[in-house]
C-alpha atoms as a PDB file:
ATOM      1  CA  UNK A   1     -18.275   7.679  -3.767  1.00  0.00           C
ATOM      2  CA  UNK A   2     -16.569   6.439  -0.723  1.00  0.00           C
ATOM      3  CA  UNK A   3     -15.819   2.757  -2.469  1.00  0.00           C
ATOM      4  CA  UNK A   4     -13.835   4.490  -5.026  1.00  0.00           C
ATOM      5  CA  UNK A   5     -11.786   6.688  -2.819  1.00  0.00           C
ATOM      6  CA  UNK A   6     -11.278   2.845  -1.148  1.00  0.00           C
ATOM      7  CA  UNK A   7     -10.346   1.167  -4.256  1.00  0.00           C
ATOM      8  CA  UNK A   8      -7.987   4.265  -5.580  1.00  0.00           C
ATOM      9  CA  UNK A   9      -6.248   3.912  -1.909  1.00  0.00           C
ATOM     10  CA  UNK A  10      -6.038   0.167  -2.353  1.00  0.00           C
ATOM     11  CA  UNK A  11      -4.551   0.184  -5.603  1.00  0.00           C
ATOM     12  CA  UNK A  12      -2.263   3.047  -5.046  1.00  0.00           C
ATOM     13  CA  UNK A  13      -0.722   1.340  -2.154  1.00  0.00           C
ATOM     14  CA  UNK A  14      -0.326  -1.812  -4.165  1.00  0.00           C
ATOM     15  CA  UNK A  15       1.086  -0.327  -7.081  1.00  0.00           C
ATOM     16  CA  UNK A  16       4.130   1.633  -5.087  1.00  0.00           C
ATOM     17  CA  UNK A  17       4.650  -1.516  -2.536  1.00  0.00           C
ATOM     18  CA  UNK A  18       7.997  -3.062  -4.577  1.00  0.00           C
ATOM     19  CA  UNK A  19      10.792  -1.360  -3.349  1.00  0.00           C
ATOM     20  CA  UNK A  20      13.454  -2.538  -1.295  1.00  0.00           C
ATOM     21  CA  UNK A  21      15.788  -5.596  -1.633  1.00  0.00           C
ATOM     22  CA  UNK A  22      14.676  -7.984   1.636  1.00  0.00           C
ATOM     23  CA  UNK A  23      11.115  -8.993   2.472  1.00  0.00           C
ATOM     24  CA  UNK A  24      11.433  -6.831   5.379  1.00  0.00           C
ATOM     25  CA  UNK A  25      12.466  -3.368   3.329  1.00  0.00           C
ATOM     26  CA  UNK A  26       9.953  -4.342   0.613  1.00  0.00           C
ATOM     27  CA  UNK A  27       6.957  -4.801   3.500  1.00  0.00           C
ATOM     28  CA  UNK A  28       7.972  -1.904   5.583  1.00  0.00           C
ATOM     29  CA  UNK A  29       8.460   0.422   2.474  1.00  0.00           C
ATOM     30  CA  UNK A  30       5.345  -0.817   0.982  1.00  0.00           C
ATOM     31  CA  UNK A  31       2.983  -0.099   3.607  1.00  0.00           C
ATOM     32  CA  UNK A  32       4.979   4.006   4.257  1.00  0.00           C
ATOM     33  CA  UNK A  33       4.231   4.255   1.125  1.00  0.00           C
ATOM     34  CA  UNK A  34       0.959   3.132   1.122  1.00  0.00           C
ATOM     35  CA  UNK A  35       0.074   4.765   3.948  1.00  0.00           C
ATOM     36  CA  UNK A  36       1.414   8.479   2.937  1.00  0.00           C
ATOM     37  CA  UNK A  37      -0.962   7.828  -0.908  1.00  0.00           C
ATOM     38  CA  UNK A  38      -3.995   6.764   1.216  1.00  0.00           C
ATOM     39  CA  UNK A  39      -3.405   9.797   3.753  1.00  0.00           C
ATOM     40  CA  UNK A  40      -3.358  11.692   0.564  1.00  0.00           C
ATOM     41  CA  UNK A  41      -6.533  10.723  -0.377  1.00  0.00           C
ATOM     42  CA  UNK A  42      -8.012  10.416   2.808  1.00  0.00           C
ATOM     43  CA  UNK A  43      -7.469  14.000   3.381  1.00  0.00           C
ATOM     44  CA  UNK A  44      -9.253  14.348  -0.057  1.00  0.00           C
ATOM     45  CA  UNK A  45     -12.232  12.356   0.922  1.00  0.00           C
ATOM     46  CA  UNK A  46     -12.271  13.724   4.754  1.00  0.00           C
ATOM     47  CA  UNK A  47     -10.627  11.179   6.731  1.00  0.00           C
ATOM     48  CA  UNK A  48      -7.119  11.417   6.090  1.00  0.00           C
ATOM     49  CA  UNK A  49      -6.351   8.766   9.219  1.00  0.00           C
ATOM     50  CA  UNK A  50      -8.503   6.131   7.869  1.00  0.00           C
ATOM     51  CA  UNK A  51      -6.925   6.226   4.491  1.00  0.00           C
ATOM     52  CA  UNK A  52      -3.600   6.492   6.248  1.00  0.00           C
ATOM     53  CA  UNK A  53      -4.774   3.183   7.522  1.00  0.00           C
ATOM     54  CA  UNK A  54      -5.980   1.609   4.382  1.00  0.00           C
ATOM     55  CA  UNK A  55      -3.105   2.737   2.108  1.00  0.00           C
ATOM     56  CA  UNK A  56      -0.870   0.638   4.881  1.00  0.00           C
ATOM     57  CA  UNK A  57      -2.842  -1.993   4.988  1.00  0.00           C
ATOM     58  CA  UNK A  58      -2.811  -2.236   1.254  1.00  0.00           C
ATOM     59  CA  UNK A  59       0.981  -1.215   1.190  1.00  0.00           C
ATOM     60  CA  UNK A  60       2.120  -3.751   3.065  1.00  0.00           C
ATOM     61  CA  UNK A  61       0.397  -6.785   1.706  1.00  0.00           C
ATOM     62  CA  UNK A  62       1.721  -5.904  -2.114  1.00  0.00           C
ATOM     63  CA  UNK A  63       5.157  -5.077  -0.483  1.00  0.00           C
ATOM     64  CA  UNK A  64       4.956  -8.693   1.153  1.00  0.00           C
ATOM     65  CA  UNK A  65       3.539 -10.111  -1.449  1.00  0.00           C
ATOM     66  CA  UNK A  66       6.217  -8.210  -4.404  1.00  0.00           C
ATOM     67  CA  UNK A  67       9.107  -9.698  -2.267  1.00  0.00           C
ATOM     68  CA  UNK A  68       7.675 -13.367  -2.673  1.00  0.00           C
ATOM     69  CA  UNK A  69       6.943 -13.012  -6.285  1.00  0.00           C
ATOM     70  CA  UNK A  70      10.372 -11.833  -6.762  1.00  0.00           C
ATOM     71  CA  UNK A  71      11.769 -14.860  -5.179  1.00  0.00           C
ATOM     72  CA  UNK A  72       9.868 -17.016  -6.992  1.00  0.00           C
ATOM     73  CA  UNK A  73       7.357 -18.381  -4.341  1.00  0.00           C
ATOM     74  CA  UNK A  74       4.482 -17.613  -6.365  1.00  0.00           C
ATOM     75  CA  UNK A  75       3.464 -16.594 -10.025  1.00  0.00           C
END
């Protein structure tokens, strides 16, 4: 049970990690936005600081990782 609520942080934190116009917005933004969805769930699960944690782990990775695809750095 506790992998999923992992995996549901993870990919909530990658899927809302694109906004922003520089790599730093796009990182920054990912991983607040990461890290409110994974408190979300955390608090759900019973650990809302770890999943704060996760989410903005996750968050800013995709953010990062978003910006570079959008530049064209990688496919």
């Amino acid at each position: 049970m506790r992998v999923s609520y992992l995996a549901l942080a993870l990919c909530l934190g990658l899927s809302v990690s694109g906004c922003g116009q520089t790599t730093g917005s796009r990182t920054l933004s990912g991983g607040a936005m990461g890290a409110a969805g994974g408190a979300a769930i955390g608090a759900i699960a019973g650990n809302a600081g770890m999943g704060a944690a996760i989410g903005a782990g996750a968050g800013i990775i995709g953010g990062y990782l978003y910006d570079q695809h959008k530049k064209g750095n990688i496919d």
